[in-house]
PDB file of N, CA and C in Angstrom:
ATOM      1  N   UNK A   1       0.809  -1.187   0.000  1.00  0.00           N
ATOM      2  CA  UNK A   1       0.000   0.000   0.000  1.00  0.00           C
ATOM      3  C   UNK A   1       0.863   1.266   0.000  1.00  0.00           C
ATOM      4  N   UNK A   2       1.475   1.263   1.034  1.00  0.00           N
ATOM      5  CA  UNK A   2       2.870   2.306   0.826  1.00  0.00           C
ATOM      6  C   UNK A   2       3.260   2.753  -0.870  1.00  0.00           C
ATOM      7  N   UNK A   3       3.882   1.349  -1.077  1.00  0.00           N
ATOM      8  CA  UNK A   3       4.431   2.007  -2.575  1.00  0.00           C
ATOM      9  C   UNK A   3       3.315   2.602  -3.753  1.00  0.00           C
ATOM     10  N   UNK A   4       2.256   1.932  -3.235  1.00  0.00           N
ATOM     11  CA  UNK A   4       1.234   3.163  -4.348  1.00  0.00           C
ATOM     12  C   UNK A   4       1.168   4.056  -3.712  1.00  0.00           C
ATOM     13  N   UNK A   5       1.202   4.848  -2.702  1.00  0.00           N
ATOM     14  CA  UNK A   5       0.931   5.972  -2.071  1.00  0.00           C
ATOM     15  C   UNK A   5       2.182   6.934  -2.693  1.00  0.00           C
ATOM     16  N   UNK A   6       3.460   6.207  -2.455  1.00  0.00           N
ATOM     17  CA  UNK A   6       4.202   6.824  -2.520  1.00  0.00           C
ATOM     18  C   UNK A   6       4.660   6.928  -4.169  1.00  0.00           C
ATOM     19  N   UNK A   7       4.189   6.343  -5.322  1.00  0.00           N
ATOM     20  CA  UNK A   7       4.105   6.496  -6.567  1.00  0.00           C
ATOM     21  C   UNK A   7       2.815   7.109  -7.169  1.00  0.00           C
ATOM     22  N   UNK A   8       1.892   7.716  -6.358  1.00  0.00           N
ATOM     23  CA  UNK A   8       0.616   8.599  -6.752  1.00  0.00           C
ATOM     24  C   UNK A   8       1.423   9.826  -6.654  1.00  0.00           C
ATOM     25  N   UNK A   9       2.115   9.630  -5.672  1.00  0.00           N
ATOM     26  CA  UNK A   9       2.609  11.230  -5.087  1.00  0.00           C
ATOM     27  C   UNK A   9       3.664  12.108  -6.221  1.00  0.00           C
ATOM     28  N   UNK A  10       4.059  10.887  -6.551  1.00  0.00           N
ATOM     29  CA  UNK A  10       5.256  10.926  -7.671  1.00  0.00           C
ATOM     30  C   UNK A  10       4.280  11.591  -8.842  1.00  0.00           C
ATOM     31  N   UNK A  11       3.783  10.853  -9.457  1.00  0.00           N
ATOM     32  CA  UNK A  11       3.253  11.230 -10.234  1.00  0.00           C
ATOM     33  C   UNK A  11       2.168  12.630 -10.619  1.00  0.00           C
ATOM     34  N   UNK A  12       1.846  12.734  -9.401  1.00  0.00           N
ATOM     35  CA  UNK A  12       1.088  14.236  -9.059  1.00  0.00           C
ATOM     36  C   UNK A  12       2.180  14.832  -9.425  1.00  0.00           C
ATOM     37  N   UNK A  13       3.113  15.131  -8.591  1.00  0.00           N
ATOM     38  CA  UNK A  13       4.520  16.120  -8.321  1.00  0.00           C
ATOM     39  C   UNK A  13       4.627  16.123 -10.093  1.00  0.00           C
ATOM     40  N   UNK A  14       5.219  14.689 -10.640  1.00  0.00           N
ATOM     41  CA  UNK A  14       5.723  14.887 -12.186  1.00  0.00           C
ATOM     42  C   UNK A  14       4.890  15.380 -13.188  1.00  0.00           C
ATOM     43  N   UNK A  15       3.116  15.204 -13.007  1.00  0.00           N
ATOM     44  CA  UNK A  15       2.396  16.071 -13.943  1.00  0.00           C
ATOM     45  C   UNK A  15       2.551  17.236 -13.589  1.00  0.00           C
ATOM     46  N   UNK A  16       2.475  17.834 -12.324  1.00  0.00           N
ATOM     47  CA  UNK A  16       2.730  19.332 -12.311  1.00  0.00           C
ATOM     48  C   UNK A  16       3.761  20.003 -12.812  1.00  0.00           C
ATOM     49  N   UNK A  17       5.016  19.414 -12.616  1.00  0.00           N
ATOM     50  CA  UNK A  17       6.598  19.673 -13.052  1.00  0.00           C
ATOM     51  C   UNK A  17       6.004  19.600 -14.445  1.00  0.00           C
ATOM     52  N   UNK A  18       5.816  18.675 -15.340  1.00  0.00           N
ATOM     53  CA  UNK A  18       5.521  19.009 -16.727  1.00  0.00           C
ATOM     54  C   UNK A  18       4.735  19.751 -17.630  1.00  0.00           C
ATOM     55  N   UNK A  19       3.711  20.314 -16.384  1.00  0.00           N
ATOM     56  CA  UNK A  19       2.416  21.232 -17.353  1.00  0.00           C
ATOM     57  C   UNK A  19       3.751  22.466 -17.272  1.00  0.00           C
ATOM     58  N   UNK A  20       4.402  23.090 -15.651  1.00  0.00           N
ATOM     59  CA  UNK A  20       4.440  24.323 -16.204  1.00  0.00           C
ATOM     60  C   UNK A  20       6.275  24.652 -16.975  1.00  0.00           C
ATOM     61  N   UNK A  21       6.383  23.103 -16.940  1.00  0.00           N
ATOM     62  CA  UNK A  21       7.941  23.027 -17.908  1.00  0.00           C
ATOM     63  C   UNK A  21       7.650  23.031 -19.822  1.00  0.00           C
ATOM     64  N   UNK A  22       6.067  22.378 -19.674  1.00  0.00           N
ATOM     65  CA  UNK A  22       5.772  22.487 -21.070  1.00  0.00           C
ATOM     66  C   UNK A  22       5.736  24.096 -21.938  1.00  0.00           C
ATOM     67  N   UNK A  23       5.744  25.187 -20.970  1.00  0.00           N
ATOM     68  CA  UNK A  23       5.240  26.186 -21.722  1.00  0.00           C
ATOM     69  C   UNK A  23       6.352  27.459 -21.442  1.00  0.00           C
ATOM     70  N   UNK A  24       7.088  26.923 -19.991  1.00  0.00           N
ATOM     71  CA  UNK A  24       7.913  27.563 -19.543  1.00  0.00           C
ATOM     72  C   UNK A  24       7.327  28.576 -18.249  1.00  0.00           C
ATOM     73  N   UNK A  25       5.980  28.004 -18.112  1.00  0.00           N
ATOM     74  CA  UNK A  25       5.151  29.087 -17.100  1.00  0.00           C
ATOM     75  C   UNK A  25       4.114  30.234 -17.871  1.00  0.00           C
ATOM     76  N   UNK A  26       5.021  30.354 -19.162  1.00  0.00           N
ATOM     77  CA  UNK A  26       4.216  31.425 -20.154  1.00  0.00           C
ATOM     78  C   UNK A  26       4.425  31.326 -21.310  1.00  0.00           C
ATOM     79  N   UNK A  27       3.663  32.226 -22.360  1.00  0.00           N
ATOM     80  CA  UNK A  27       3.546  31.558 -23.706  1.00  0.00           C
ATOM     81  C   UNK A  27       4.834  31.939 -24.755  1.00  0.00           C
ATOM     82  N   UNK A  28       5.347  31.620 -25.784  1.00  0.00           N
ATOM     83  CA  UNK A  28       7.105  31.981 -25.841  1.00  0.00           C
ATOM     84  C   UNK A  28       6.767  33.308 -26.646  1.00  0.00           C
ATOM     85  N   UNK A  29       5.658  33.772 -27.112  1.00  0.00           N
ATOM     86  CA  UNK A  29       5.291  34.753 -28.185  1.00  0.00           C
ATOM     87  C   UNK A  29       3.801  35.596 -28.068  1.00  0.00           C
ATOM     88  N   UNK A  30       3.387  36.526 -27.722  1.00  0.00           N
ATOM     89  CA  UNK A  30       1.977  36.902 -28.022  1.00  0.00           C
ATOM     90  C   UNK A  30       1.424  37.331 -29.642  1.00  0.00           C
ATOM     91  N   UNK A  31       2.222  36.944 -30.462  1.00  0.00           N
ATOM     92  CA  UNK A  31       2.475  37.110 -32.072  1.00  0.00           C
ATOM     93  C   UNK A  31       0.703  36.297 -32.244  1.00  0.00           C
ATOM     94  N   UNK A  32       0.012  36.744 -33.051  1.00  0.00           N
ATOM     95  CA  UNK A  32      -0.778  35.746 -33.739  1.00  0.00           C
ATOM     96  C   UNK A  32      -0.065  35.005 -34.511  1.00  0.00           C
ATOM     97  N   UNK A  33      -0.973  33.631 -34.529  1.00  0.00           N
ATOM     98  CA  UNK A  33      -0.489  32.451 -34.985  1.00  0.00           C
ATOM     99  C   UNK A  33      -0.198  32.919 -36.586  1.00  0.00           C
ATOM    100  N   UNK A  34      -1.226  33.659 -36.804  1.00  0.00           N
ATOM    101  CA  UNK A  34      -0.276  33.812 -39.102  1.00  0.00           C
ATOM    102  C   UNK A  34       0.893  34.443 -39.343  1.00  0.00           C
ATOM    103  N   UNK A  35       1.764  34.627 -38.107  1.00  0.00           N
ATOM    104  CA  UNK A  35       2.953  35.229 -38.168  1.00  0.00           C
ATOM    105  C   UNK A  35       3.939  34.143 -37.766  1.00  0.00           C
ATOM    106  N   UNK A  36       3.545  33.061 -37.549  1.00  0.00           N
ATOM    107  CA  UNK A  36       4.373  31.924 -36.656  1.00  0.00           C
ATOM    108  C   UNK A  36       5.001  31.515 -37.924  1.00  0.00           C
ATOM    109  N   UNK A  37       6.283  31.065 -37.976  1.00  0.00           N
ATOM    110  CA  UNK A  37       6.570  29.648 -39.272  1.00  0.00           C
ATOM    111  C   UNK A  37       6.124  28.516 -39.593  1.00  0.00           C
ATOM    112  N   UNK A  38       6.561  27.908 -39.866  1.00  0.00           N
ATOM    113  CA  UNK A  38       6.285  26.964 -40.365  1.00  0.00           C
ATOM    114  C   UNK A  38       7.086  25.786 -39.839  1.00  0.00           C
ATOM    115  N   UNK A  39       6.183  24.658 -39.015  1.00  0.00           N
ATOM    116  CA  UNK A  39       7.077  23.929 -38.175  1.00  0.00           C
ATOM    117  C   UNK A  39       8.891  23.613 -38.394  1.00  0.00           C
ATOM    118  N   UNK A  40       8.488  23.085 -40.337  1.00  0.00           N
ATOM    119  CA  UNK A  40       9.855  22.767 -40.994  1.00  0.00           C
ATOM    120  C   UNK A  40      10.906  24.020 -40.754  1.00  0.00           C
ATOM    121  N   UNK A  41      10.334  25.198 -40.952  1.00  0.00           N
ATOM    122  CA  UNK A  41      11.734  26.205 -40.382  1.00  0.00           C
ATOM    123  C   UNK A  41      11.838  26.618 -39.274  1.00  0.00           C
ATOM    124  N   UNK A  42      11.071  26.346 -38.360  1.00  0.00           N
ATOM    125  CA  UNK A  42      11.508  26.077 -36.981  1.00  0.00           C
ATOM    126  C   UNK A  42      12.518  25.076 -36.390  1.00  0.00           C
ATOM    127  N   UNK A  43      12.678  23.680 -37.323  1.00  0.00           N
ATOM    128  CA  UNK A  43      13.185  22.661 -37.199  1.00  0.00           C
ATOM    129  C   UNK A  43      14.571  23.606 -37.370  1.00  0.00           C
ATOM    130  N   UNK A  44      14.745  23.589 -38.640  1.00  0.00           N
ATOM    131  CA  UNK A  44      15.828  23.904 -39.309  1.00  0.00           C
ATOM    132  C   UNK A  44      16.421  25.173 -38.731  1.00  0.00           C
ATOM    133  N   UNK A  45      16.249  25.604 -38.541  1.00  0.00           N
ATOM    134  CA  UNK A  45      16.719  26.885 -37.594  1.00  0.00           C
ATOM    135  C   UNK A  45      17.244  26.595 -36.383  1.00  0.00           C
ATOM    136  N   UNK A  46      16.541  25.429 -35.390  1.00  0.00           N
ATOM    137  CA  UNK A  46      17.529  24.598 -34.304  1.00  0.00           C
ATOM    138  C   UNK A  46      18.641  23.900 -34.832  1.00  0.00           C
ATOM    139  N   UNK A  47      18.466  22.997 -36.225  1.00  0.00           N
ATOM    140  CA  UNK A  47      19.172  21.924 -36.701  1.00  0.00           C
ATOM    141  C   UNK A  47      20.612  22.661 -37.356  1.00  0.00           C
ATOM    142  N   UNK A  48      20.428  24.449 -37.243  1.00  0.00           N
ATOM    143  CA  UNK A  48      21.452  24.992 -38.067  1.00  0.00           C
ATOM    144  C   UNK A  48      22.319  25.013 -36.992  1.00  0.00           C
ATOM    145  N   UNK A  49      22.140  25.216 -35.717  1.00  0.00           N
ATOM    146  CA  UNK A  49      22.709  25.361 -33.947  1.00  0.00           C
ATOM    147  C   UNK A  49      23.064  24.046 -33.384  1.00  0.00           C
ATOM    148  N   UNK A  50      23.140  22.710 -34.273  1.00  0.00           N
ATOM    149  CA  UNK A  50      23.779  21.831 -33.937  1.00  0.00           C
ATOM    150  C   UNK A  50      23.158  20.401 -33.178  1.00  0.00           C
ATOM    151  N   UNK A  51      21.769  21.096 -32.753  1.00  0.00           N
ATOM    152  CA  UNK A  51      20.535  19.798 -32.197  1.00  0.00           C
ATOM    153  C   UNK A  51      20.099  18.962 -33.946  1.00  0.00           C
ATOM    154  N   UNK A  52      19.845  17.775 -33.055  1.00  0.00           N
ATOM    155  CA  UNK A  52      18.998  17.073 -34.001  1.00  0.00           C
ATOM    156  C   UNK A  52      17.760  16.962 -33.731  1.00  0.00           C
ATOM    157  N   UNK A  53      17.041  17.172 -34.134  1.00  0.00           N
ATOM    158  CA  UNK A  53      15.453  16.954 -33.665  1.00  0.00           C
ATOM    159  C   UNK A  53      14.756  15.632 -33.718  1.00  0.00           C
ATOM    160  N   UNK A  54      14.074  15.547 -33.036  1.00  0.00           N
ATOM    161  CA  UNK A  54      13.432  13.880 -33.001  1.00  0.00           C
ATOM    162  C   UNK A  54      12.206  14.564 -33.480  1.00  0.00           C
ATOM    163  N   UNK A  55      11.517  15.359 -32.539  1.00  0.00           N
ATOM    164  CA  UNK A  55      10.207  15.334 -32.307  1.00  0.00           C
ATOM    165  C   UNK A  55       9.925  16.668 -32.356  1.00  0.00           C
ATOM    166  N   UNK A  56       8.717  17.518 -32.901  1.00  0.00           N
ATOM    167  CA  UNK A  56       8.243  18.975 -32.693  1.00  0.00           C
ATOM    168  C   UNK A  56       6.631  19.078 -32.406  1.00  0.00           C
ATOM    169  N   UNK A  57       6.683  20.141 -31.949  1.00  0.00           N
ATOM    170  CA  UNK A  57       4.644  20.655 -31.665  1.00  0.00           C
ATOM    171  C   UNK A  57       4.970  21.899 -31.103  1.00  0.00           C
ATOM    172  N   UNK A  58       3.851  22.299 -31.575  1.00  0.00           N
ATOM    173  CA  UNK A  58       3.790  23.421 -31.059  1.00  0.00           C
ATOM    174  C   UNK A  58       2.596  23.769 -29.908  1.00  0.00           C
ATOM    175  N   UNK A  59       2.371  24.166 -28.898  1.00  0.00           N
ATOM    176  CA  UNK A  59       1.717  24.155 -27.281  1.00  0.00           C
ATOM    177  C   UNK A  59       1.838  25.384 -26.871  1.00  0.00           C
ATOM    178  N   UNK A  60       0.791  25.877 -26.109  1.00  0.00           N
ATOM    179  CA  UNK A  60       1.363  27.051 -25.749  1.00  0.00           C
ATOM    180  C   UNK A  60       1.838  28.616 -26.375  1.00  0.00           C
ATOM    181  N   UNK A  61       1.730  28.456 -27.520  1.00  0.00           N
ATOM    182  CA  UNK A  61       2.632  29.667 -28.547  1.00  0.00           C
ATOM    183  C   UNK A  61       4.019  29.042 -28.238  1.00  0.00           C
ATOM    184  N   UNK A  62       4.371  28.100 -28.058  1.00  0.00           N
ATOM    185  CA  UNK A  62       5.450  27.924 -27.627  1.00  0.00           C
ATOM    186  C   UNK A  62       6.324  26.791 -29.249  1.00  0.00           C
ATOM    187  N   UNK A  63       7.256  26.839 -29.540  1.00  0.00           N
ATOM    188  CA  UNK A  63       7.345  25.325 -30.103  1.00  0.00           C
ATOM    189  C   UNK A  63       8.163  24.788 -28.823  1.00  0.00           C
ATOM    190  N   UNK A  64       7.744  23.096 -29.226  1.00  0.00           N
ATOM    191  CA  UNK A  64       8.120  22.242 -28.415  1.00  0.00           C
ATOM    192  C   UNK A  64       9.496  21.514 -28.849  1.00  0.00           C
ATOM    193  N   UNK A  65      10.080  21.483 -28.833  1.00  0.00           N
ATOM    194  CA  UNK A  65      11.234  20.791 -29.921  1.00  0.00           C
ATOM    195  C   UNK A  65      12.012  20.015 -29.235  1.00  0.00           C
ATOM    196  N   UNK A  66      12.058  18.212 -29.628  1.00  0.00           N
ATOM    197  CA  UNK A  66      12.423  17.560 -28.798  1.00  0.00           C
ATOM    198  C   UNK A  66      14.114  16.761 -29.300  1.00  0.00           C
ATOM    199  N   UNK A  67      14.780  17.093 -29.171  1.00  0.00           N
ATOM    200  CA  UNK A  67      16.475  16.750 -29.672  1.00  0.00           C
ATOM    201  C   UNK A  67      17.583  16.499 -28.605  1.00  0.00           C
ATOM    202  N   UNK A  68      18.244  15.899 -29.939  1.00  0.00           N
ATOM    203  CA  UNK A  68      20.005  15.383 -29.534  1.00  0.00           C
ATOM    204  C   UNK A  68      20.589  17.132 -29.383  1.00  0.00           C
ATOM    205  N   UNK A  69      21.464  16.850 -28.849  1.00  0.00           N
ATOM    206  CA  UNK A  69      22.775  18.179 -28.406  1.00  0.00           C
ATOM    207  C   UNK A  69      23.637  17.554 -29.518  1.00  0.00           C
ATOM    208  N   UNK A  70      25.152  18.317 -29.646  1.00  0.00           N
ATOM    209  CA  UNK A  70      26.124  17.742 -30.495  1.00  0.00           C
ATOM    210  C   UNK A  70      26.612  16.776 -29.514  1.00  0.00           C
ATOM    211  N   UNK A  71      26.550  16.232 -28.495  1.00  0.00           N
ATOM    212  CA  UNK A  71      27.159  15.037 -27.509  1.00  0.00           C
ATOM    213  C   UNK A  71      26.249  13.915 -27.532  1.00  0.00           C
ATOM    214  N   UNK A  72      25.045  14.131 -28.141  1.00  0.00           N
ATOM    215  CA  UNK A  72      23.926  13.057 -28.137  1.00  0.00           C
ATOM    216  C   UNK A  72      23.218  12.916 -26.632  1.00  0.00           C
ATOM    217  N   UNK A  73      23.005  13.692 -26.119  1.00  0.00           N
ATOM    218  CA  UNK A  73      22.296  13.955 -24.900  1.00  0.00           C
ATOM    219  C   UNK A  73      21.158  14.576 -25.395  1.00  0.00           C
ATOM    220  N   UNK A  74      20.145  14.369 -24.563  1.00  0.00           N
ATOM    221  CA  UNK A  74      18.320  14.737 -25.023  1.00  0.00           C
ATOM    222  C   UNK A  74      17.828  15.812 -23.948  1.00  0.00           C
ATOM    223  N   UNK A  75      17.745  16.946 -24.904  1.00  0.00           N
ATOM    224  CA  UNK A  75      17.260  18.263 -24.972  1.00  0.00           C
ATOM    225  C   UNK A  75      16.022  19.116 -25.313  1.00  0.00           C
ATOM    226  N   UNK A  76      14.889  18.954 -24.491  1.00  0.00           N
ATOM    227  CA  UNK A  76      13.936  19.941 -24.946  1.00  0.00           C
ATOM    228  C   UNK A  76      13.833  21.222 -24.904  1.00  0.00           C
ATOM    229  N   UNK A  77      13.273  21.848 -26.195  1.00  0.00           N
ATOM    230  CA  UNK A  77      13.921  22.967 -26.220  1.00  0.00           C
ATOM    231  C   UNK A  77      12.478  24.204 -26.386  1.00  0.00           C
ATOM    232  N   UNK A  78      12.666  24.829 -26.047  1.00  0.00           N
ATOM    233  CA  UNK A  78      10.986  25.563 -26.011  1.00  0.00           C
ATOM    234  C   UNK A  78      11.573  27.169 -26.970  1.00  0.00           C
ATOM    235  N   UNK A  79      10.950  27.155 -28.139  1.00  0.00           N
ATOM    236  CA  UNK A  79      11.746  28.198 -29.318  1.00  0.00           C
ATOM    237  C   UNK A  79      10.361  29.365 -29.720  1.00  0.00           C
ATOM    238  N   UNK A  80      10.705  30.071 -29.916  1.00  0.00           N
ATOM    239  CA  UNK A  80       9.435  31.719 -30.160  1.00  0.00           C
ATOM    240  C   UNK A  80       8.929  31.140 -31.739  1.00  0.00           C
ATOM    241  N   UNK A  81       8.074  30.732 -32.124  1.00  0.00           N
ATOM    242  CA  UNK A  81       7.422  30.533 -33.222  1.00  0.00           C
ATOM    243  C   UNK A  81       7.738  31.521 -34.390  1.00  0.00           C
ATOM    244  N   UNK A  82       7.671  32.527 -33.855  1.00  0.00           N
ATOM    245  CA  UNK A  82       7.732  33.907 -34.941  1.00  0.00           C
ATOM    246  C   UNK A  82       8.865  33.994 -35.833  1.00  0.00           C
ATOM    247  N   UNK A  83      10.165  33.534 -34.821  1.00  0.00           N
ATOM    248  CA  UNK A  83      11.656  33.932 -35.215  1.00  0.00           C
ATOM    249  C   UNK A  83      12.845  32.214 -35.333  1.00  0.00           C
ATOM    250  N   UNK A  84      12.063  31.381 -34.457  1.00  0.00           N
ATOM    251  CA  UNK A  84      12.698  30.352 -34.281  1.00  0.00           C
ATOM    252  C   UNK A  84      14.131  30.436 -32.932  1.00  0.00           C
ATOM    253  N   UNK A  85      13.990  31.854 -32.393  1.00  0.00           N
ATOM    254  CA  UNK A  85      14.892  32.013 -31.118  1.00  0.00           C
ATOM    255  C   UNK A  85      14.622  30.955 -30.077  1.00  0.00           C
ATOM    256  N   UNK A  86      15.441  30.247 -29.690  1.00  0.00           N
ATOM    257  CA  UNK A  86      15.875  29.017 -28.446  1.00  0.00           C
ATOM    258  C   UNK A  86      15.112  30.444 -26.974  1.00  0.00           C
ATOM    259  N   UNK A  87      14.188  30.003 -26.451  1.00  0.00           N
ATOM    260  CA  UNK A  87      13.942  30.781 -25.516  1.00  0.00           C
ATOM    261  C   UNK A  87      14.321  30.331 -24.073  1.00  0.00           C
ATOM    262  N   UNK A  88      14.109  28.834 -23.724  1.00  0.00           N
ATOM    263  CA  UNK A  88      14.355  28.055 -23.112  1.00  0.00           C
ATOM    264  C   UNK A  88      14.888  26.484 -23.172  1.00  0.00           C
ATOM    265  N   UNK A  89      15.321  26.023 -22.387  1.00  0.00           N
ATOM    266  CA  UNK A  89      15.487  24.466 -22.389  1.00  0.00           C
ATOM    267  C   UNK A  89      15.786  23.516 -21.008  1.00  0.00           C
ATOM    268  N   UNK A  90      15.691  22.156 -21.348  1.00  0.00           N
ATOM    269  CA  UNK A  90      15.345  21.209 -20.152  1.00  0.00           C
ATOM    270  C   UNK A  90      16.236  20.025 -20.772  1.00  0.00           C
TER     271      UNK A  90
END
């Protein structure tokens, strides 16, 4: 009984840690969305800075961008839609 108690708790704690890591707390741009790029040059605009990308979405006004570093270590990276600027990362 313990260890479910103590893996509910976990898991509370880790959805919370991830809602406000998903967005950074706030949105990366107040730009309307017809000014945003286009996922593919969002990619490419990280991929020119040396990440590889696995995975992208966009959440939040935020993009989500999920990649390798040049060491192969896994990097999410939270980038301004508008410009493709790295705003944050995890």
């Amino acid at each position: 009984m313990r260890k479910i108690a103590i893996f509910a708790v976990a898991a509370v704690t880790f959805g919370a840690a991830s809602a406000q890591a998903g967005s950074l707390g706030k949105p990366c741009t107040s730009a309307p969305e017809a000014q945003w790029l286009p996922m593919a040059q969002l990619q490419a605009k990280v991929e020119a800075q040396g990440y590889k990308v696995q995975k992208a979405k966009l959440k939040n006004a935020c993009g989500e961008l999920y990649t390798l570093d040049k060491n192969g270590n896994r990097v999410e990276l939270f980038v301004d839609p508008t410009n493709g600027q790295i705003i944050g990362q995890m």
